[in-house]
Protein backbone atom coordinates (compact mmCIF):
# COMPACT_ATOMS: atom_id res chain seq x y z
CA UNK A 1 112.19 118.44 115.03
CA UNK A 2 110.40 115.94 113.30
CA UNK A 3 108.82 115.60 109.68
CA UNK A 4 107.69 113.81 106.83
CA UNK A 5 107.96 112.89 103.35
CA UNK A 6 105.93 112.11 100.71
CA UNK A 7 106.24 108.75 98.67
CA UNK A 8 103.93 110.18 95.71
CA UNK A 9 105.86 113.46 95.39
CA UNK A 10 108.31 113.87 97.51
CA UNK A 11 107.79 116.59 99.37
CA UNK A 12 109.56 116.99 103.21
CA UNK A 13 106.73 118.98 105.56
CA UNK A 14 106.44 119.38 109.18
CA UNK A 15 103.11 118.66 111.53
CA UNK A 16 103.29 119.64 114.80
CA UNK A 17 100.15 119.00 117.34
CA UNK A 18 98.06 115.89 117.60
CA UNK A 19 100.74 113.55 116.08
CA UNK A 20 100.31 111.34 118.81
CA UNK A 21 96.37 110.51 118.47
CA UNK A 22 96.79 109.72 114.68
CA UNK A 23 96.84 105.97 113.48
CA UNK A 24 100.36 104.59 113.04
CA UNK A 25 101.91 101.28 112.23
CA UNK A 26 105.83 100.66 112.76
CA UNK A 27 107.28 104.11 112.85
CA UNK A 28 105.22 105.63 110.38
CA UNK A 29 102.15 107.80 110.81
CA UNK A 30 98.82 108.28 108.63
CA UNK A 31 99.21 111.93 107.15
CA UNK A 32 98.36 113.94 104.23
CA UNK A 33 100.56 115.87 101.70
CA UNK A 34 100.45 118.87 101.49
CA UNK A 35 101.47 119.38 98.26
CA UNK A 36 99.49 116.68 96.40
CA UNK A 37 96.76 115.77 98.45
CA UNK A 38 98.10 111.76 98.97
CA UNK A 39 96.77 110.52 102.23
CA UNK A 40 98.73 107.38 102.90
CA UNK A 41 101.28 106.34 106.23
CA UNK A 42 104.45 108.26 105.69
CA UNK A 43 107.87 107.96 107.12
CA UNK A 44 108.51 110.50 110.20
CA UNK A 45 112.29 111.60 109.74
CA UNK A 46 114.31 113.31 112.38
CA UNK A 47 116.06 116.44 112.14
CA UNK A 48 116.09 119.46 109.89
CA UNK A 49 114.34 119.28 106.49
């Protein structure tokens, strides 16, 4: 299972879908918070949150 984290709040969430037609750049992935609305590239971690 994979998800991310925010670097403006912190927040671990999961996406599941198109992942794989969003920009990315070096292991990270364009995605928006959740939580606080920050739409930057974000870290995609491994595992459980």
């Amino acid at each position: 299972m994979t998800h991310y984290e925010c670097p403006k709040c912190g927040t671990h969430f999961d996406k599941n879908g198109w992942d794989l037609l969003k920009p990315h750049f070096f292991g990270k992935r364009e995605e928006k918070c959740p939580n606080c609305g920050q739409s930057t590239f974000m870290i995609r971690h491994i595992g459980k949150i």
